[in-house]
C-alpha atoms as a PDB file:
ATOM      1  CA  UNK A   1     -81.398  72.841 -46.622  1.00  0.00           C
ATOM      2  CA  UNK A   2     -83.599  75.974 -45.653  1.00  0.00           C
ATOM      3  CA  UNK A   3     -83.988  78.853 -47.560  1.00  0.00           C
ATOM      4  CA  UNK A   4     -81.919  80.521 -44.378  1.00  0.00           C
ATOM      5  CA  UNK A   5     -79.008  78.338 -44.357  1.00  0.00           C
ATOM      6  CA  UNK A   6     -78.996  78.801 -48.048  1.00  0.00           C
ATOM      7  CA  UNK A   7     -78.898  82.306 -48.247  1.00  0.00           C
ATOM      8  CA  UNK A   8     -75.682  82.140 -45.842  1.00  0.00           C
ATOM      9  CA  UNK A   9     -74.345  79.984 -48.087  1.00  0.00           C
ATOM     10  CA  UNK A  10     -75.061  82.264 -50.863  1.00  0.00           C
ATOM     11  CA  UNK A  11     -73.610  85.045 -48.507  1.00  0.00           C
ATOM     12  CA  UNK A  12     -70.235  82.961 -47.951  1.00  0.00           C
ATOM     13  CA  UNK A  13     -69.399  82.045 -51.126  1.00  0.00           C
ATOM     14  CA  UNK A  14     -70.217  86.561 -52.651  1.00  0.00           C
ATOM     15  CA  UNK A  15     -67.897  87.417 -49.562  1.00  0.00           C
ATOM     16  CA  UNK A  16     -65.300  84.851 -50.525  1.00  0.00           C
ATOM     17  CA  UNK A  17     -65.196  86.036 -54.083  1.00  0.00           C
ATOM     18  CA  UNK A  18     -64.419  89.819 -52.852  1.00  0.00           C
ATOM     19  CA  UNK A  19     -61.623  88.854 -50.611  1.00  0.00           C
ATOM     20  CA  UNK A  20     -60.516  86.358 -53.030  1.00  0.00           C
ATOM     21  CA  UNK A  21     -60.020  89.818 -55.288  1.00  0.00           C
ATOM     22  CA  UNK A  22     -57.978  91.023 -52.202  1.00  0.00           C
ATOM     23  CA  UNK A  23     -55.630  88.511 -52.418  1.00  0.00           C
ATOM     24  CA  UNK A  24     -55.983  87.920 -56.250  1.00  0.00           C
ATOM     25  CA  UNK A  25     -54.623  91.563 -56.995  1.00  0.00           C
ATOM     26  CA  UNK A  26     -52.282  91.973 -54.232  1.00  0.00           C
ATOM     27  CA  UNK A  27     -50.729  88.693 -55.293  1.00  0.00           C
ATOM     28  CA  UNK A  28     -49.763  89.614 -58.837  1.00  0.00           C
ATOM     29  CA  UNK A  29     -48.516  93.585 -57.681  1.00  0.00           C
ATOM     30  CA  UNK A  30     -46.520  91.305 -55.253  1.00  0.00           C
ATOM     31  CA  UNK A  31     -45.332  89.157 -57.614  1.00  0.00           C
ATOM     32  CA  UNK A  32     -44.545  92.229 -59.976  1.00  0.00           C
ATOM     33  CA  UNK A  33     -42.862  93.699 -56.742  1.00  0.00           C
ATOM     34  CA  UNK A  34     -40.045  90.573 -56.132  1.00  0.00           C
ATOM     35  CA  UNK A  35     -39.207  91.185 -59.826  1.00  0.00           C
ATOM     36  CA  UNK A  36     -38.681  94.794 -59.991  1.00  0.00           C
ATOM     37  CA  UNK A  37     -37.578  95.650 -56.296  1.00  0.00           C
ATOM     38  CA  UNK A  38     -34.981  92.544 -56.530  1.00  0.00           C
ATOM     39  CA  UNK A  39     -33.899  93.921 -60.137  1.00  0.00           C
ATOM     40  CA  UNK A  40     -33.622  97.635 -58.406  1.00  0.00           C
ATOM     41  CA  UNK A  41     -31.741  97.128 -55.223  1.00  0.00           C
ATOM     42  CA  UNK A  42     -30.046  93.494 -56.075  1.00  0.00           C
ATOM     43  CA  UNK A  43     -29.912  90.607 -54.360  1.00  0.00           C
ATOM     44  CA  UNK A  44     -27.905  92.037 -51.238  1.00  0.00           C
ATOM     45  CA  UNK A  45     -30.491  95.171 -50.970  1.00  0.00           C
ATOM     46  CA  UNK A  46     -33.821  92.913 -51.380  1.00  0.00           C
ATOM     47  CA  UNK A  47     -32.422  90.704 -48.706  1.00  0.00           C
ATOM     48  CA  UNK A  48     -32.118  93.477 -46.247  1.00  0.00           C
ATOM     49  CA  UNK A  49     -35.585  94.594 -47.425  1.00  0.00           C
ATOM     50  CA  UNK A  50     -37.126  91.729 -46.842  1.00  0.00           C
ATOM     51  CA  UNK A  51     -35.587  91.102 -43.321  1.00  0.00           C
ATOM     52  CA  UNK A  52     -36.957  94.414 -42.028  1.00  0.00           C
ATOM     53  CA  UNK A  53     -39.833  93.234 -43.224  1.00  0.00           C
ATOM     54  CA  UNK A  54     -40.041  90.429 -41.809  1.00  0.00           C
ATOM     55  CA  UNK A  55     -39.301  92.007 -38.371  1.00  0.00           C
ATOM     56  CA  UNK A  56     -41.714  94.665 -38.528  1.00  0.00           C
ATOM     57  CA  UNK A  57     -44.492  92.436 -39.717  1.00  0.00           C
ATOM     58  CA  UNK A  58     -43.892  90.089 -36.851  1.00  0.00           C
ATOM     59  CA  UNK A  59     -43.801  93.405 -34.432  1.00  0.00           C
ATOM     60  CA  UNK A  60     -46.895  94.801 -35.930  1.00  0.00           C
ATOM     61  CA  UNK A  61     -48.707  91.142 -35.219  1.00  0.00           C
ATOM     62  CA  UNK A  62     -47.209  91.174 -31.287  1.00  0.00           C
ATOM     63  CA  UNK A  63     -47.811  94.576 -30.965  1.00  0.00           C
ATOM     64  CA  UNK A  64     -51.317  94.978 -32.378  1.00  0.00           C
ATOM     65  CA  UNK A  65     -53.013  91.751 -32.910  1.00  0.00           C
ATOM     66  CA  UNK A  66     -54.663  91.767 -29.937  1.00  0.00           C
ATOM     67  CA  UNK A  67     -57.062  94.698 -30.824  1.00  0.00           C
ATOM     68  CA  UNK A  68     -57.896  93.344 -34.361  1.00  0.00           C
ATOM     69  CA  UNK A  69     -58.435  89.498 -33.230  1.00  0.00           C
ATOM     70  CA  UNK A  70     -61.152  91.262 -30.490  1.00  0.00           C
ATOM     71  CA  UNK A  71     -62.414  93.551 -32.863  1.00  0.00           C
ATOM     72  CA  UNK A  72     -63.390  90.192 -35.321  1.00  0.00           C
ATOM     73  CA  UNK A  73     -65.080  88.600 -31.768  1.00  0.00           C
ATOM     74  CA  UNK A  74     -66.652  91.069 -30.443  1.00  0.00           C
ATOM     75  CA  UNK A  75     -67.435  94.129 -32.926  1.00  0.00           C
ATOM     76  CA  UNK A  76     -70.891  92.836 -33.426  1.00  0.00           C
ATOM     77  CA  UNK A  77     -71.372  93.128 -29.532  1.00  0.00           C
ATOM     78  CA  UNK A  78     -69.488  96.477 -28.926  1.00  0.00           C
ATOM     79  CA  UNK A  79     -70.141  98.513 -31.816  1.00  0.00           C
ATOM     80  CA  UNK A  80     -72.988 100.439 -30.337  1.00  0.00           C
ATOM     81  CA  UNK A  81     -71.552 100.891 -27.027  1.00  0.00           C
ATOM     82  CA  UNK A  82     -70.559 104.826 -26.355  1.00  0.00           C
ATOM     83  CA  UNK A  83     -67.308 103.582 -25.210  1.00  0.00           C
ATOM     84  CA  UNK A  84     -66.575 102.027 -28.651  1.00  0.00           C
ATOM     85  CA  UNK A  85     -64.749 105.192 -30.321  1.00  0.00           C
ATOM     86  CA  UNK A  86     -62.261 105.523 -26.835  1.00  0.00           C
ATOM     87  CA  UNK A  87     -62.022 102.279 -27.006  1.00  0.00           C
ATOM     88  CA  UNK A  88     -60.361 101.742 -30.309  1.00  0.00           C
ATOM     89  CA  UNK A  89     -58.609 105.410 -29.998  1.00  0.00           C
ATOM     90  CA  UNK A  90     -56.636 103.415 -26.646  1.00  0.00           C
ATOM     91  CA  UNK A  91     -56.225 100.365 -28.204  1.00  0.00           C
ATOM     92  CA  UNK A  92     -54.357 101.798 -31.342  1.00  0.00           C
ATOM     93  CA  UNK A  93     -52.028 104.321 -28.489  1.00  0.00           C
ATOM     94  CA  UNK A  94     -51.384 100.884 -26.582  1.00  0.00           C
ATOM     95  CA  UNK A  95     -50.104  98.527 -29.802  1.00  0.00           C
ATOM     96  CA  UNK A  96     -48.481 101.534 -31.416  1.00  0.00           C
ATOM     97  CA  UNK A  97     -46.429 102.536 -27.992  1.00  0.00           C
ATOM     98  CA  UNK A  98     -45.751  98.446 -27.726  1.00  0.00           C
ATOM     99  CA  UNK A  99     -44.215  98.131 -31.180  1.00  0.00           C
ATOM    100  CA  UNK A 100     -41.623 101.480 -30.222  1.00  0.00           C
ATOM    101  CA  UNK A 101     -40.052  99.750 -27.774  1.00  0.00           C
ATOM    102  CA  UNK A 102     -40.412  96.572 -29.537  1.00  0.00           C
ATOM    103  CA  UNK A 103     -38.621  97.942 -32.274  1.00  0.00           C
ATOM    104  CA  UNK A 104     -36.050 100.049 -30.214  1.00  0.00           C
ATOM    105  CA  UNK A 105     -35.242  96.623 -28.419  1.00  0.00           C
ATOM    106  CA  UNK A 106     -34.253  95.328 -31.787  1.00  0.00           C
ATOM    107  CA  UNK A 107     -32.321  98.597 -33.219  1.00  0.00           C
ATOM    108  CA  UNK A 108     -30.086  98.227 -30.093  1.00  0.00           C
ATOM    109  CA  UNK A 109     -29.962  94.647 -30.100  1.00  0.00           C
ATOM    110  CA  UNK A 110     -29.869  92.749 -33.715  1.00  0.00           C
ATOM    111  CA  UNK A 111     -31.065  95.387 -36.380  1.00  0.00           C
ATOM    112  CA  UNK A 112     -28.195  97.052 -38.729  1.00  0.00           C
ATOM    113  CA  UNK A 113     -29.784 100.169 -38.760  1.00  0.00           C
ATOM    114  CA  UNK A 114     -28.895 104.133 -38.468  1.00  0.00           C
ATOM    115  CA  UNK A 115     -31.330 106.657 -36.629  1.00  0.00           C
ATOM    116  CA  UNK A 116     -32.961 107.052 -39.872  1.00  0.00           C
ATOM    117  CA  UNK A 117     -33.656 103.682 -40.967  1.00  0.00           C
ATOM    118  CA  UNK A 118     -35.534 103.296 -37.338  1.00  0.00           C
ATOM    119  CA  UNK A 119     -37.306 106.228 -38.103  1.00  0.00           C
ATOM    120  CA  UNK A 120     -38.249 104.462 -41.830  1.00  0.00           C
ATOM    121  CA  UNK A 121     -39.182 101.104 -39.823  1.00  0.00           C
ATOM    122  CA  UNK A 122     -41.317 102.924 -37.262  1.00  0.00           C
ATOM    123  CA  UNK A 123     -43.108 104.367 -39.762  1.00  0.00           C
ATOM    124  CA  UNK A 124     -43.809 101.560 -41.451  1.00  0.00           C
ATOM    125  CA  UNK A 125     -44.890  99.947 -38.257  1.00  0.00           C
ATOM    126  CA  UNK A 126     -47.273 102.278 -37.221  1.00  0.00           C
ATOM    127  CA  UNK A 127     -48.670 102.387 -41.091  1.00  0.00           C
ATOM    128  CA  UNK A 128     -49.083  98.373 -40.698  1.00  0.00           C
ATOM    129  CA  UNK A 129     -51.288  98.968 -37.213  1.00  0.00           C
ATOM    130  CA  UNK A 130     -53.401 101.746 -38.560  1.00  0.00           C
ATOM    131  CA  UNK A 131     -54.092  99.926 -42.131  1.00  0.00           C
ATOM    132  CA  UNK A 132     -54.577  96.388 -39.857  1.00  0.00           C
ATOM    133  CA  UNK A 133     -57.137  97.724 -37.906  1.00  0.00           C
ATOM    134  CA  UNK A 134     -59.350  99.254 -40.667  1.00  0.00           C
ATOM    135  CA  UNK A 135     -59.296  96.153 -42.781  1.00  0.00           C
ATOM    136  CA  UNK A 136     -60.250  95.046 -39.317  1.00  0.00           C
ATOM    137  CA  UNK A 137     -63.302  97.054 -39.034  1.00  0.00           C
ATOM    138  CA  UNK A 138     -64.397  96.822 -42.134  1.00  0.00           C
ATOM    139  CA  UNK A 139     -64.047  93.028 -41.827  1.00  0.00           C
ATOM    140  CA  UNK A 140     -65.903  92.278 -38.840  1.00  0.00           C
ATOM    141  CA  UNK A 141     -68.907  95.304 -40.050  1.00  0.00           C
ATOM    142  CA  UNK A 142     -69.033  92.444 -43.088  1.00  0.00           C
ATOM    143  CA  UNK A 143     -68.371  95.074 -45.396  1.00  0.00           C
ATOM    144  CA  UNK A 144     -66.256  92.637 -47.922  1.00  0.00           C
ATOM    145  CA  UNK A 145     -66.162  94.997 -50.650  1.00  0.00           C
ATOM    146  CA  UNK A 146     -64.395  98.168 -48.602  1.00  0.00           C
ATOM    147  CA  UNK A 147     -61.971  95.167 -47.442  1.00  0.00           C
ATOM    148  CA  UNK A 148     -61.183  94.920 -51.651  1.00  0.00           C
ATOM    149  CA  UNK A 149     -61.070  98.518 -52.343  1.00  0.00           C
ATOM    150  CA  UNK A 150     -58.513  99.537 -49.675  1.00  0.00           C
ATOM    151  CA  UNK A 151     -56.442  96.338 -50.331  1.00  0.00           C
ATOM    152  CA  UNK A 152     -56.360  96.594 -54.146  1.00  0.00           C
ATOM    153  CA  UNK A 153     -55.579 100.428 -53.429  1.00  0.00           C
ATOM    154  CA  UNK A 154     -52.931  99.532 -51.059  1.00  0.00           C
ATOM    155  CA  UNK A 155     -51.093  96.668 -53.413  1.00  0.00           C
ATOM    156  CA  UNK A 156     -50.952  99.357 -56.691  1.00  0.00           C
ATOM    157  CA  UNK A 157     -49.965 102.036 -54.628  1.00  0.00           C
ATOM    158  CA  UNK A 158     -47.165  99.581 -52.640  1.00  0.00           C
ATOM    159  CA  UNK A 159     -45.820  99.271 -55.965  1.00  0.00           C
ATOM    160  CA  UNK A 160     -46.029 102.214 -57.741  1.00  0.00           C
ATOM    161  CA  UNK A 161     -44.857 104.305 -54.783  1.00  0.00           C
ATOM    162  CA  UNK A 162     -41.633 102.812 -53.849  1.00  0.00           C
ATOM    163  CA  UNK A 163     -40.442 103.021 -57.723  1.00  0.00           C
ATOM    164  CA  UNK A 164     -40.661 106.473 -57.377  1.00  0.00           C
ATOM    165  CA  UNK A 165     -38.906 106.496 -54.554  1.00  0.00           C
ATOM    166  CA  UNK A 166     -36.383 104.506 -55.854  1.00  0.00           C
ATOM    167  CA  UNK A 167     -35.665 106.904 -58.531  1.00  0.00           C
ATOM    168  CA  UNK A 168     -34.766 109.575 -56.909  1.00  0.00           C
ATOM    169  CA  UNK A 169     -33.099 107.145 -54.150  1.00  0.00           C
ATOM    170  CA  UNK A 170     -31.973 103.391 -54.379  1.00  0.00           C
ATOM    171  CA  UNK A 171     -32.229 102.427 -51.645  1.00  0.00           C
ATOM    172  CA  UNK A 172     -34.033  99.804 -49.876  1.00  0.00           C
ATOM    173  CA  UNK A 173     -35.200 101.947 -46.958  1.00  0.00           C
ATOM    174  CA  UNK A 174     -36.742 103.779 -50.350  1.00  0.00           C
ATOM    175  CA  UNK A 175     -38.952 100.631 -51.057  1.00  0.00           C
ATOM    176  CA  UNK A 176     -39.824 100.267 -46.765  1.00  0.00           C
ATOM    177  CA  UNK A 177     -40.384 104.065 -46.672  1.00  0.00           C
ATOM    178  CA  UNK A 178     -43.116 103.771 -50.298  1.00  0.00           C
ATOM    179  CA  UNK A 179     -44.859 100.783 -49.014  1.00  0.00           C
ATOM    180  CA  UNK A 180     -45.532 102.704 -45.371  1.00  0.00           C
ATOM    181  CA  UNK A 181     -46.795 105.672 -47.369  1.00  0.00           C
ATOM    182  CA  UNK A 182     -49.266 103.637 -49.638  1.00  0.00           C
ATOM    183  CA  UNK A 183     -50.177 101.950 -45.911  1.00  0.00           C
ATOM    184  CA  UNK A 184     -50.590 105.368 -44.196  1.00  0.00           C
ATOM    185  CA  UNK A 185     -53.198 106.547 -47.018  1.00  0.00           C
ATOM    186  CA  UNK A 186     -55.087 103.313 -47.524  1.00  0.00           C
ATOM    187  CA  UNK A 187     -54.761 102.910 -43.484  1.00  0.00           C
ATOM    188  CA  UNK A 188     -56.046 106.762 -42.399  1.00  0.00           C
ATOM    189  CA  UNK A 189     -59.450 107.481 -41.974  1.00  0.00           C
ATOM    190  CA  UNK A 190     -60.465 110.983 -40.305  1.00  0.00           C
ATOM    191  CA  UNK A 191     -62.160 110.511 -36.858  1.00  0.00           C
ATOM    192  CA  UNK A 192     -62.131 107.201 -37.048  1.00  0.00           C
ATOM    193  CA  UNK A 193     -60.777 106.843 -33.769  1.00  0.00           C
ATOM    194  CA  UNK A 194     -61.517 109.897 -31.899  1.00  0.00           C
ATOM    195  CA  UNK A 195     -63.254 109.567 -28.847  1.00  0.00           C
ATOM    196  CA  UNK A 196     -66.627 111.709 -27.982  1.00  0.00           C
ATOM    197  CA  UNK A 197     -65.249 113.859 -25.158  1.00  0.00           C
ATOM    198  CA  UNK A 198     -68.610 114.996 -24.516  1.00  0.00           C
ATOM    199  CA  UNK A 199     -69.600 111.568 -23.433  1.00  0.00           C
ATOM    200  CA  UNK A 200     -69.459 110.872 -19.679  1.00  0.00           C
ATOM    201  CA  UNK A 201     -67.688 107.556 -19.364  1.00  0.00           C
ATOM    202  CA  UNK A 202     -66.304 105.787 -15.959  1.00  0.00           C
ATOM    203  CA  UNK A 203     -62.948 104.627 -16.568  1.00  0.00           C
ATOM    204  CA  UNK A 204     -63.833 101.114 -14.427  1.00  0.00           C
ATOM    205  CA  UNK A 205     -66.582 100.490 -17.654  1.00  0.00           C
ATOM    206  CA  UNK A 206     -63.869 101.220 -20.176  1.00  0.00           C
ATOM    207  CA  UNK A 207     -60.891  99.116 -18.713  1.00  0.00           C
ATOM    208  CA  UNK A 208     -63.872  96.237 -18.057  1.00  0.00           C
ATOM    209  CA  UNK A 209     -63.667  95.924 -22.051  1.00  0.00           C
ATOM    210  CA  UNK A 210     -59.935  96.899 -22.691  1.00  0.00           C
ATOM    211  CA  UNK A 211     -59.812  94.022 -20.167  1.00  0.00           C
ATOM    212  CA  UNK A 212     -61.813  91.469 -22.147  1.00  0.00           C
ATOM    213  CA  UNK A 213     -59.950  92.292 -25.438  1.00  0.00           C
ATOM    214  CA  UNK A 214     -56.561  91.779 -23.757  1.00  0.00           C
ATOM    215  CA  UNK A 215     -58.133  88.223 -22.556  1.00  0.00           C
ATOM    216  CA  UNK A 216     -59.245  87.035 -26.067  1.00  0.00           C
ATOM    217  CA  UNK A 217     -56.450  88.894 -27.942  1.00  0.00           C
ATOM    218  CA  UNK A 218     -53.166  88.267 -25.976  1.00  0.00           C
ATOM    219  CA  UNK A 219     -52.875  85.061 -26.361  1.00  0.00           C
ATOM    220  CA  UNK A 220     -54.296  85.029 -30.648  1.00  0.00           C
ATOM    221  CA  UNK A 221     -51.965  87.841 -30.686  1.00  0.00           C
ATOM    222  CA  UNK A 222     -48.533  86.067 -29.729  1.00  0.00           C
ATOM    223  CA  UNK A 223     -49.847  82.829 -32.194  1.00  0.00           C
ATOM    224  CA  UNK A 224     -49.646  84.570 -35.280  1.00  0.00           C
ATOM    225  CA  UNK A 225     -46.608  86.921 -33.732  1.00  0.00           C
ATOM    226  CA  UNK A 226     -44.604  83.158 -33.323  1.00  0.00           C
ATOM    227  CA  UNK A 227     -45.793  82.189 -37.083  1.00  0.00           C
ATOM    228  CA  UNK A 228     -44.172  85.370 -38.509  1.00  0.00           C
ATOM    229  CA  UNK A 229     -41.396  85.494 -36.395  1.00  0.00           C
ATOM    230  CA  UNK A 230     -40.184  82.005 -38.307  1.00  0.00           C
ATOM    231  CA  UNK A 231     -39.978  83.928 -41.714  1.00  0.00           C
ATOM    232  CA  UNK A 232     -37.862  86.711 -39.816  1.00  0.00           C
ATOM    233  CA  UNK A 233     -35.297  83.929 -38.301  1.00  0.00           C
ATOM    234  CA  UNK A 234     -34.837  82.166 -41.668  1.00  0.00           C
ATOM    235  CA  UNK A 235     -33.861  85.334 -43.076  1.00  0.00           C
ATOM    236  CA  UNK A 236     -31.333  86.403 -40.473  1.00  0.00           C
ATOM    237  CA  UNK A 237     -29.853  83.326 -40.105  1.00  0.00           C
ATOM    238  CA  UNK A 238     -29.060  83.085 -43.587  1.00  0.00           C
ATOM    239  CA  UNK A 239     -27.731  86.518 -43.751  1.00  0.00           C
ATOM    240  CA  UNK A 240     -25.652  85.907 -40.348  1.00  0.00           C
ATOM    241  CA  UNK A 241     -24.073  82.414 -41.712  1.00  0.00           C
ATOM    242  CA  UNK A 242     -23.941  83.479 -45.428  1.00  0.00           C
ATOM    243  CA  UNK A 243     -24.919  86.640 -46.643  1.00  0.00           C
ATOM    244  CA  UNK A 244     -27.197  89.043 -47.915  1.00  0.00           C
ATOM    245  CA  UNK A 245     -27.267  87.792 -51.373  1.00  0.00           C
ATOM    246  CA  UNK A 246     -28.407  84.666 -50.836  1.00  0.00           C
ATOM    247  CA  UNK A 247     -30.900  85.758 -48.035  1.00  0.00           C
ATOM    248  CA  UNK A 248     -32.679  87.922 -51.015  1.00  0.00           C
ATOM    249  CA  UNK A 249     -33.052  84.907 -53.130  1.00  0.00           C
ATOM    250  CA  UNK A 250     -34.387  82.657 -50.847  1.00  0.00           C
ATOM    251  CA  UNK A 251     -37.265  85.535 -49.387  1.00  0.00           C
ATOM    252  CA  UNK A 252     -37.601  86.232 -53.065  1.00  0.00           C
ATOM    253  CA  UNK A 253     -39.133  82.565 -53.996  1.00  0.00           C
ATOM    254  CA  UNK A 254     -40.570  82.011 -50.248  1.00  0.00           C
ATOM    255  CA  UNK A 255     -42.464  85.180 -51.253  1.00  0.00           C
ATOM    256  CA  UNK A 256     -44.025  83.625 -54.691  1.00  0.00           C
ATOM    257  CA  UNK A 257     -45.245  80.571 -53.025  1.00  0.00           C
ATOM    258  CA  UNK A 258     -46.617  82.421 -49.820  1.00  0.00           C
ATOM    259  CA  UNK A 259     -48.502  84.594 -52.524  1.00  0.00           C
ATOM    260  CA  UNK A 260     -49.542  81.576 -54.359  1.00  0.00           C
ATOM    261  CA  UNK A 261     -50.939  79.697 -51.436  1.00  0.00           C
ATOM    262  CA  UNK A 262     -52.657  83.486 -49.891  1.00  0.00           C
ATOM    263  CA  UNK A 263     -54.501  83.706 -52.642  1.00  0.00           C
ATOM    264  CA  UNK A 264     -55.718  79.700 -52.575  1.00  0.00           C
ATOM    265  CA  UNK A 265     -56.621  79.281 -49.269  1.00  0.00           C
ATOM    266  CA  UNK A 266     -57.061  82.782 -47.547  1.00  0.00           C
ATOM    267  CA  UNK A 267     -60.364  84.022 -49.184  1.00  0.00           C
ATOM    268  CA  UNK A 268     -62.352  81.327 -47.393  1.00  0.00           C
ATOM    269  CA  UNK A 269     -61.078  82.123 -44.138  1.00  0.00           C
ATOM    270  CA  UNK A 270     -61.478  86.098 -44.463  1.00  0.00           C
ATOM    271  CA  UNK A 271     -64.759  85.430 -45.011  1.00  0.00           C
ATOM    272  CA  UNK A 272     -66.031  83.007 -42.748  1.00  0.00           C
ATOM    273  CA  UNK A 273     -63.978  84.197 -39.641  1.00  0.00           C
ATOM    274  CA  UNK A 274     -66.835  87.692 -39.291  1.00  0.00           C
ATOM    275  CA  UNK A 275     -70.061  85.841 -40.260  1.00  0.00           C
ATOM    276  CA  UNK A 276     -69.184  82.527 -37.727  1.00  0.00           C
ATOM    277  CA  UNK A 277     -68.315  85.311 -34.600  1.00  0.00           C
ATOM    278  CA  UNK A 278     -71.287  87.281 -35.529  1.00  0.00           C
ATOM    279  CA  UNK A 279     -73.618  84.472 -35.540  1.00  0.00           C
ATOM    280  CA  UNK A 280     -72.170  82.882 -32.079  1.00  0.00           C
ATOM    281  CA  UNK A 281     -72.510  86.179 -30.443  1.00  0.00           C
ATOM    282  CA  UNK A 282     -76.407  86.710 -31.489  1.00  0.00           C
ATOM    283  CA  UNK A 283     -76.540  83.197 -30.176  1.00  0.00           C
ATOM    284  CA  UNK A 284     -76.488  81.058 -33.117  1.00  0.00           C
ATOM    285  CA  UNK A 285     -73.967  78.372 -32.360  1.00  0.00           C
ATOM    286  CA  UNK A 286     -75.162  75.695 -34.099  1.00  0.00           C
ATOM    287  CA  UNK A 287     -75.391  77.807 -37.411  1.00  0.00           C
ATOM    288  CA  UNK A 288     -71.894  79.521 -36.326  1.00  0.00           C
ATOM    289  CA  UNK A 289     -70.316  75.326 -36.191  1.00  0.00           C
ATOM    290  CA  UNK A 290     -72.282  74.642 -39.356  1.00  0.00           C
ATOM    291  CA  UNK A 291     -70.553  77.760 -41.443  1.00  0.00           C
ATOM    292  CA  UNK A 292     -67.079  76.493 -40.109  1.00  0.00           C
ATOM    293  CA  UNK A 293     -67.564  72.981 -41.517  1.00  0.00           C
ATOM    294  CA  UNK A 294     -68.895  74.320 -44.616  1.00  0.00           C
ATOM    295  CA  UNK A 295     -65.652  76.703 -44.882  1.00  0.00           C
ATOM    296  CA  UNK A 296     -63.199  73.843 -44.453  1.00  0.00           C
ATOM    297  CA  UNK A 297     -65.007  71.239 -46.804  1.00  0.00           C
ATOM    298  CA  UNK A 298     -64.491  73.859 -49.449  1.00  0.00           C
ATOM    299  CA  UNK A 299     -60.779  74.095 -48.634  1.00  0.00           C
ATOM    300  CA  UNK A 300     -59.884  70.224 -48.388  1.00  0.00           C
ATOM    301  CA  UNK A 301     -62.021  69.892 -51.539  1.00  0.00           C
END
């Protein structure tokens, strides 16, 4: 092996250990969180909790996946360009104004829910997108270690603040309006996504990229939207045939064993996934293909 390959190695396996500390942490707050949230709001509250959830997650994924799945291709290509900052500044309008009607399509349609609770849920939505896309960032700039600090922040604060809110108000909109706030100031960054007004840009250059992140994105986008939608369906049939009780128990151990396996399998693939695309875009395929297999031989064992 040459010292190259082997210092990639070395590379894989520091990065892995950071996000394995981003699913390591988040896994036990979320553990502590099905405890005390189910404890809190009962059986009946946590299962209309987690359906919401659910729902918004799977929105958020439809809605914005696009833009992070193209930021992990091609960040390494784009991040120079001038059009970068208007770039991402559209993008984010875009998959926030998608998950609206998204979620306004639901309200009228399937979701037990006053003007308020939409308000709570579109919150939390546009929370999700904004927190997505900096892990997103940060991810494909292979900055591991801000991926870990605004993750671990995010878990603490996604338990601490919906207790609070809980005791002034138990609820479980209380526990959906906490976690969006803990989101929104793990998520925010000033200027992040501003655009440079003072930068002459033709709008044909612009939509040329918008264009080629809708291309790769779209279609990674509605993948991951159909694998979250299952969790979503589970829970609303149960609650339709049965009830809400039940419904909470069920997402309550589907959620230990999702947080169990997360914090297994995910760190490998966090960490690959930005080093593989950065290395097939400076035209490294070979080394790109060699990282991959080296990712899922540590995974099957």
């Amino acid at each position: 092996m040459n010292p190259q390959t082997l210092s990639l190695y070395k590379q894989l396996f520091g990065d892995s250990y950071l996000y394995f500390l981003t699913k390591i942490i988040p896994g036990i707050t979320g553990l502590l969180s099905v405890i005390v949230f189910m404890r809190w709001v009962g059986p009946d509250g946590y299962g209309q909790f987690t359906l919401l959830l659910s729902f918004v997650m799977a929105t958020g994924a439809l809605s914005s996946g696009w833009l992070n799945q193209a930021l992990l291709r091609y960040f390494s290509q784009d991040e120079n360009k001038v059009e970068f900052p208007r770039i991402i500044f559209q993008g984010t309008l875009i998959s926030i104004l998608t998950g609206f009607f998204i979620l306004l399509a639901g309200y009228y349609f399937f979701l037990d829910l006053n003007i308020f609770g939409f308000i709570v849920i579109y919150l939390f939505l546009v929370s999700i997108i904004l927190f997505r896309l900096k892990s997103s960032l940060l991810q494909a700039g292979l900055k591991p270690k801000k991926v870990t600090q605004i993750s671990v922040i995010q878990s603490i604060l996604g338990l601490v603040i919906p207790v609070i809110f809980l005791i002034g108000f138990n609820h479980f909109l209380s526990i959906i309006a906490g976690i969006s706030i803990a989101y929104l100031l793990t998520g925010y960054q000033k200027n992040q996504f501003q655009p440079n007004d003072s930068i002459a840009i033709t709008t044909d250059r612009r939509n040329l990229i918008l264009l080629k992140y809708f291309s790769f994105g779209i279609p990674l986008s509605f993948r991951i939207f159909l694998g979250l939608l299952i969790p979503f369906l589970d829970r609303w049939f149960i609650m339709f045939f049965l009830d809400k009780s039940v419904t909470g128990f069920y997402a309550g151990y589907s959620e230990i064993i999702m947080r169990v396996f997360s914090i297994i399998l995910f760190p490998i693939t966090l960490a690959i996934h930005p080093r593989a695309t950065h290395l097939w875009n400076h035209g490294k395929e070979r080394e790109s293909l060699d990282l991959v297999k080296k990712g899922i031989g540590i995974q099957t064992g």
